[in-house]
C-alpha atoms as a PDB file:
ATOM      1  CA  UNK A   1      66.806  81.181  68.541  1.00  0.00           C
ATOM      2  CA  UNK A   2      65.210  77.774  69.510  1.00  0.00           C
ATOM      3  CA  UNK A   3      62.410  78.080  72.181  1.00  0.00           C
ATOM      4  CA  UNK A   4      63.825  77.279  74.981  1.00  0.00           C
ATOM      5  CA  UNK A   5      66.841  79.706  75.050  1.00  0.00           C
ATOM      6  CA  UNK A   6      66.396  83.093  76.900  1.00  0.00           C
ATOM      7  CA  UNK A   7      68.237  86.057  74.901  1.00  0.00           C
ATOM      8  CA  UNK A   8      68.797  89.370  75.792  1.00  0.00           C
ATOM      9  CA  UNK A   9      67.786  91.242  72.626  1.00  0.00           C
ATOM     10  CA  UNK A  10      68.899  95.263  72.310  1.00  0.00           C
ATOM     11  CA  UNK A  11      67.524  97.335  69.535  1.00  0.00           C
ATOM     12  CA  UNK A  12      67.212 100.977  68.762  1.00  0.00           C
ATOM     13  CA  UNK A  13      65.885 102.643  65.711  1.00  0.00           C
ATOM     14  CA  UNK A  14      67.580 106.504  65.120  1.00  0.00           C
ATOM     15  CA  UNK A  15      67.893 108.791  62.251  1.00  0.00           C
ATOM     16  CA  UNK A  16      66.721 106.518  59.824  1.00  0.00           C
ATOM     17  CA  UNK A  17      69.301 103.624  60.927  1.00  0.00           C
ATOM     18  CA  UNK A  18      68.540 100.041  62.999  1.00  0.00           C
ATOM     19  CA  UNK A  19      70.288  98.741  65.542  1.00  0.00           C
ATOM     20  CA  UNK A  20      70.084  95.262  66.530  1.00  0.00           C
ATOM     21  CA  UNK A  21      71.786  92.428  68.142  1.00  0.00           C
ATOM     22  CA  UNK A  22      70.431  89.229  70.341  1.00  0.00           C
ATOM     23  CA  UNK A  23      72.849  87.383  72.981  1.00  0.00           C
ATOM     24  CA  UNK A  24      72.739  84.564  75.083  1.00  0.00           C
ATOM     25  CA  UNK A  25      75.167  83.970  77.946  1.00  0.00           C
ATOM     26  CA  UNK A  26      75.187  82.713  81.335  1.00  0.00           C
ATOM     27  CA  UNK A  27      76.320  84.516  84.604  1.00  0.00           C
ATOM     28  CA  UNK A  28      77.796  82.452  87.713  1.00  0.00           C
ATOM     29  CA  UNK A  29      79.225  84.962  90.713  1.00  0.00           C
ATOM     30  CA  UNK A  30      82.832  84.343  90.854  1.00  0.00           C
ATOM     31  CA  UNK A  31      84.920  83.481  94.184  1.00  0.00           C
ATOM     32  CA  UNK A  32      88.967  83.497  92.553  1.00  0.00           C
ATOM     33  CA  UNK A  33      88.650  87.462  92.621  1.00  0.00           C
ATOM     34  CA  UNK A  34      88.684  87.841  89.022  1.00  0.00           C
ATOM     35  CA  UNK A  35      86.155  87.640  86.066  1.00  0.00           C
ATOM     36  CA  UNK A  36      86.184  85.454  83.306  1.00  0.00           C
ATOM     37  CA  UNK A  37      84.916  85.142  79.895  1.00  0.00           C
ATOM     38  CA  UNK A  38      84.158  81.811  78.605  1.00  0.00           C
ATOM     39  CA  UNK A  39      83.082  81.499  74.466  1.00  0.00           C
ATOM     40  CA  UNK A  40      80.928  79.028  73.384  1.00  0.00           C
ATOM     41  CA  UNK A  41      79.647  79.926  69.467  1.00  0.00           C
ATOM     42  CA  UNK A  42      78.833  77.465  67.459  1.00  0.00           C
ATOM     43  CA  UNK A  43      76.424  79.136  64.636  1.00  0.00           C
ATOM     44  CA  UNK A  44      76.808  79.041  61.247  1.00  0.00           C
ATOM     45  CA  UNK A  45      77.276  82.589  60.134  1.00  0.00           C
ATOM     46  CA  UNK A  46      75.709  83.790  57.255  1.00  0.00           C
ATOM     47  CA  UNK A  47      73.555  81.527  55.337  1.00  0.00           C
ATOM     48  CA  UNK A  48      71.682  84.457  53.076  1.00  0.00           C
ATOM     49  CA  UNK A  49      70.836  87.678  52.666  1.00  0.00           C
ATOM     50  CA  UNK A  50      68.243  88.840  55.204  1.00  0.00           C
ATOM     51  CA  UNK A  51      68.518  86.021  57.429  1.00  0.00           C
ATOM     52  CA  UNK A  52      69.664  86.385  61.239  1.00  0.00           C
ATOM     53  CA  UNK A  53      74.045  85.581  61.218  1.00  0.00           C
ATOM     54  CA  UNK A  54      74.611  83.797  64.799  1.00  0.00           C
ATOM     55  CA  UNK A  55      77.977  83.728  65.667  1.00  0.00           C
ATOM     56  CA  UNK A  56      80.575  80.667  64.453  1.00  0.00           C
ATOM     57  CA  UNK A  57      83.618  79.150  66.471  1.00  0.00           C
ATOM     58  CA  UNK A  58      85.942  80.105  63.828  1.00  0.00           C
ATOM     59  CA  UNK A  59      84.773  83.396  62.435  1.00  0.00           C
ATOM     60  CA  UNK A  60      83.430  87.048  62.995  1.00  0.00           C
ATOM     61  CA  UNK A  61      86.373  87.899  64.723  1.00  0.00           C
ATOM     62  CA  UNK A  62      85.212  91.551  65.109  1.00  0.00           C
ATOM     63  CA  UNK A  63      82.075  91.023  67.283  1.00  0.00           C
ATOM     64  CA  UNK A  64      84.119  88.185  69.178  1.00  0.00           C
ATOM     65  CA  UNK A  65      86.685  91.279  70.437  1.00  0.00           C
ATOM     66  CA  UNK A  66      83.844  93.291  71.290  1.00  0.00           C
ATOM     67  CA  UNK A  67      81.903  91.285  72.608  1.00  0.00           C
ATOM     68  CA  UNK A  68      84.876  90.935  75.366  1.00  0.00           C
ATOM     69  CA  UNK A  69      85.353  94.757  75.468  1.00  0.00           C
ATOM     70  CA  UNK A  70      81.662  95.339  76.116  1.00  0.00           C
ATOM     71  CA  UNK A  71      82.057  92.580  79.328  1.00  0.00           C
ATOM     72  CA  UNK A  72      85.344  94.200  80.449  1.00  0.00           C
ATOM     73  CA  UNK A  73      83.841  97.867  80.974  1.00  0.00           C
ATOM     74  CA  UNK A  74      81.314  96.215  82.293  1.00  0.00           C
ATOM     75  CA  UNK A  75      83.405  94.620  85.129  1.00  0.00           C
ATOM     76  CA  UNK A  76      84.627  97.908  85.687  1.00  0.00           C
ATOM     77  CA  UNK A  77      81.571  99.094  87.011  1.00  0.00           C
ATOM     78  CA  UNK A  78      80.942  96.341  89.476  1.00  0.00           C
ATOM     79  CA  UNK A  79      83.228  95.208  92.862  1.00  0.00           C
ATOM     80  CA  UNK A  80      81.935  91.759  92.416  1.00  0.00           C
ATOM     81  CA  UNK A  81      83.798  88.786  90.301  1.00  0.00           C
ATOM     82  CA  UNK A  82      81.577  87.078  87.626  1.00  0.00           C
ATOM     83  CA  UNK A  83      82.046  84.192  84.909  1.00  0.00           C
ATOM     84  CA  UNK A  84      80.214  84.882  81.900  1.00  0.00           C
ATOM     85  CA  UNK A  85      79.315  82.059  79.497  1.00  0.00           C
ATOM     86  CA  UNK A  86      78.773  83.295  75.738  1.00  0.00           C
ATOM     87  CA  UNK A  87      76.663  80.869  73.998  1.00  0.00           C
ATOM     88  CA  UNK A  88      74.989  82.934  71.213  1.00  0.00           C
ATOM     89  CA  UNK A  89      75.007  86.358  69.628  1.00  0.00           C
ATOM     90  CA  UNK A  90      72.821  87.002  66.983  1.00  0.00           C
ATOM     91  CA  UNK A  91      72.499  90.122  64.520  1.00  0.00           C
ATOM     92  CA  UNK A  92      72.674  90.923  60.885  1.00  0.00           C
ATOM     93  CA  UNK A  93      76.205  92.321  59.885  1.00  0.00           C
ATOM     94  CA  UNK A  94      76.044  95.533  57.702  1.00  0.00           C
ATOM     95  CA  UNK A  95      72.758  95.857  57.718  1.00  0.00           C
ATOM     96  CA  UNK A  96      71.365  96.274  61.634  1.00  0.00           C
ATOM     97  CA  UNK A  97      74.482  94.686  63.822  1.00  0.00           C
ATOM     98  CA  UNK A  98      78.419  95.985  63.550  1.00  0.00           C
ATOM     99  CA  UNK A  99      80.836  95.181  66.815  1.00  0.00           C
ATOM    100  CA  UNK A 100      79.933  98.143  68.900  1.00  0.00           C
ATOM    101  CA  UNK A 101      76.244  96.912  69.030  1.00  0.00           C
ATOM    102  CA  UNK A 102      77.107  93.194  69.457  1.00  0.00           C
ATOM    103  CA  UNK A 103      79.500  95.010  72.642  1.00  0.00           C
ATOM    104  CA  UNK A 104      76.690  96.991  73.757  1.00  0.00           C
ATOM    105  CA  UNK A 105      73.981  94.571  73.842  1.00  0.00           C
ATOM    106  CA  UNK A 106      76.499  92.174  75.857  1.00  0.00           C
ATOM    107  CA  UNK A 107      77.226  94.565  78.412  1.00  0.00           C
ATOM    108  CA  UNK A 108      73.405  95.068  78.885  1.00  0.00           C
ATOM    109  CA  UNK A 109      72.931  91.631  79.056  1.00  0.00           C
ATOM    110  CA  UNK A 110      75.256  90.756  81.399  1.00  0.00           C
ATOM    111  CA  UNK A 111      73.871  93.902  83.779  1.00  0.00           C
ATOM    112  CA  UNK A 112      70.299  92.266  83.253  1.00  0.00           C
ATOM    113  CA  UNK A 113      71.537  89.479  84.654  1.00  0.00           C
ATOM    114  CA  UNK A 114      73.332  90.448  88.056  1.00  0.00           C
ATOM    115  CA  UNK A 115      70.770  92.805  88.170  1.00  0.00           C
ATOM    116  CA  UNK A 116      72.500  96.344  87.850  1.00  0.00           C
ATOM    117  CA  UNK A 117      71.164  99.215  86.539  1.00  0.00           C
ATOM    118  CA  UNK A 118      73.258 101.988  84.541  1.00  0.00           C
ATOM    119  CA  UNK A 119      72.648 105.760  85.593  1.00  0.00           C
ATOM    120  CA  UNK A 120      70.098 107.109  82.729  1.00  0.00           C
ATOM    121  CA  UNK A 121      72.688 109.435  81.919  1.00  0.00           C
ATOM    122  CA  UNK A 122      75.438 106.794  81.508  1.00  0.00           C
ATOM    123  CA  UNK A 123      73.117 105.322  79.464  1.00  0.00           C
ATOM    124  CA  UNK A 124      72.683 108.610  77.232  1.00  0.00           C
ATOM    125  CA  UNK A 125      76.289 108.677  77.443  1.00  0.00           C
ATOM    126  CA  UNK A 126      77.217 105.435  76.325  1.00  0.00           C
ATOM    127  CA  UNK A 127      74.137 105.110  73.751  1.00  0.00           C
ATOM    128  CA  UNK A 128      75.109 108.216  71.362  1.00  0.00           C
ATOM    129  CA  UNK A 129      78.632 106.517  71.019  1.00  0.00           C
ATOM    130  CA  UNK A 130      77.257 103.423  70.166  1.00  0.00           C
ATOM    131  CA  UNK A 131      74.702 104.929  67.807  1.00  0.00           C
ATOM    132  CA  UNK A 132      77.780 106.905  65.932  1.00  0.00           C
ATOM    133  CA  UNK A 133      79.611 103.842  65.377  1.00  0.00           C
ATOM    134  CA  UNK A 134      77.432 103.568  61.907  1.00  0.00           C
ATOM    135  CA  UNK A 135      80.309 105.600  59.978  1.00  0.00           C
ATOM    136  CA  UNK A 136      80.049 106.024  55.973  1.00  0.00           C
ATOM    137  CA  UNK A 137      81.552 104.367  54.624  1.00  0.00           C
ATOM    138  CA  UNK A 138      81.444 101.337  56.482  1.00  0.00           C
ATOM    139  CA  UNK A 139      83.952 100.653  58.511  1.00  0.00           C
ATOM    140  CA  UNK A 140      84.198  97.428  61.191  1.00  0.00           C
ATOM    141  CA  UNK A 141      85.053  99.845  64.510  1.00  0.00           C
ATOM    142  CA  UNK A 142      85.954  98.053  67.875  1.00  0.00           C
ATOM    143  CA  UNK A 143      84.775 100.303  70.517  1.00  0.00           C
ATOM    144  CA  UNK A 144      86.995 101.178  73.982  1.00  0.00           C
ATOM    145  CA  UNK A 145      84.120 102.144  76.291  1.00  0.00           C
ATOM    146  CA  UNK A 146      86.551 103.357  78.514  1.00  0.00           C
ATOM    147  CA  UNK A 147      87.556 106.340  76.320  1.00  0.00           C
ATOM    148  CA  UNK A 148      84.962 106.317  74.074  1.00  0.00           C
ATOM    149  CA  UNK A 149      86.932 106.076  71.083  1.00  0.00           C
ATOM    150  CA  UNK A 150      86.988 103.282  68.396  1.00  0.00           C
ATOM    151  CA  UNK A 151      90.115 101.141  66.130  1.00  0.00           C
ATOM    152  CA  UNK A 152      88.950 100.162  63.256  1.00  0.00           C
ATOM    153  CA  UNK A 153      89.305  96.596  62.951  1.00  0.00           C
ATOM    154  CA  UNK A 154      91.792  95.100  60.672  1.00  0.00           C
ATOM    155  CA  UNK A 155      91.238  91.361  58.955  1.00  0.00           C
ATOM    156  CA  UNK A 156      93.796  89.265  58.916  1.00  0.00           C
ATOM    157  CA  UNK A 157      94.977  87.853  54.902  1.00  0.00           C
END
């Protein structure tokens, strides 16, 4: 993150495991009675070990998909239209960030910026899937907040 950029950044440490991700986006209220979801990555991915993996334009496919199912149950929630700008999301893959925390954080960044707060208990709800999306082995799992199930994501060959 450079200086002047403002990210939302969601993290939660449970049973041993880190969860992580950063995301910048802008939020502009909507008048065509419909929300939209506008990508903008332009990172470089990984570059080593240990170091923070921000987003590319062609690339990371997986958070990309959540990151759009994270906005779209968040639109659910709401009666007002919104365009959403995603400019950055930031995490370490494998190690602290997987899709369902990339779709997470977006959701709650997108909420800190209208300005709408989740019922604790949605919250408590919604956390303890997001926290069991850390499977063993690893698996890449797109989450479906509206059911609260996951697909495992497939790469393409």
């Amino acid at each position: 993150m450079t200086n002047n950029e403002t990210f939302y950044r969601w993290k939660k440490f449970k049973n041993g495991v880190g969860s992580v991700a950063m995301v910048t986006l802008d939020v502009t209220k909507n008048n065509s009675d419909q929300n939209k979801i506008v990508e903008h990555y332009s990172g470089r991915g990984f570059t080593s070990q240990g170091n923070i993996e921000d987003i590319p334009a062609n690339g990371y496919d997986s958070w990309k998909i959540s990151a759009r199912h994270g906005l779209e149950y968040a639109f659910s929630l709401i009666d007002t239209f919104w365009t959403v700008d995603l400019n950055k999301i930031e995490g370490r893959a494998f190690t602290d960030t997987n899709p369902t925390i990339v779709a997470y954080t977006v959701m709650r960044a997108f909420f800190d910026k209208i300005g709408f707060q989740l019922d604790p208990n949605q919250i408590e709800i919604l956390e303890k899937f997001v926290l069991s999306s850390w499977t063993n082995p690893y698996k890449e799992l797109i989450p479906n907040f509206f059911n609260l199930t996951f697909t495992e994501y497939k790469h393409d060959k």
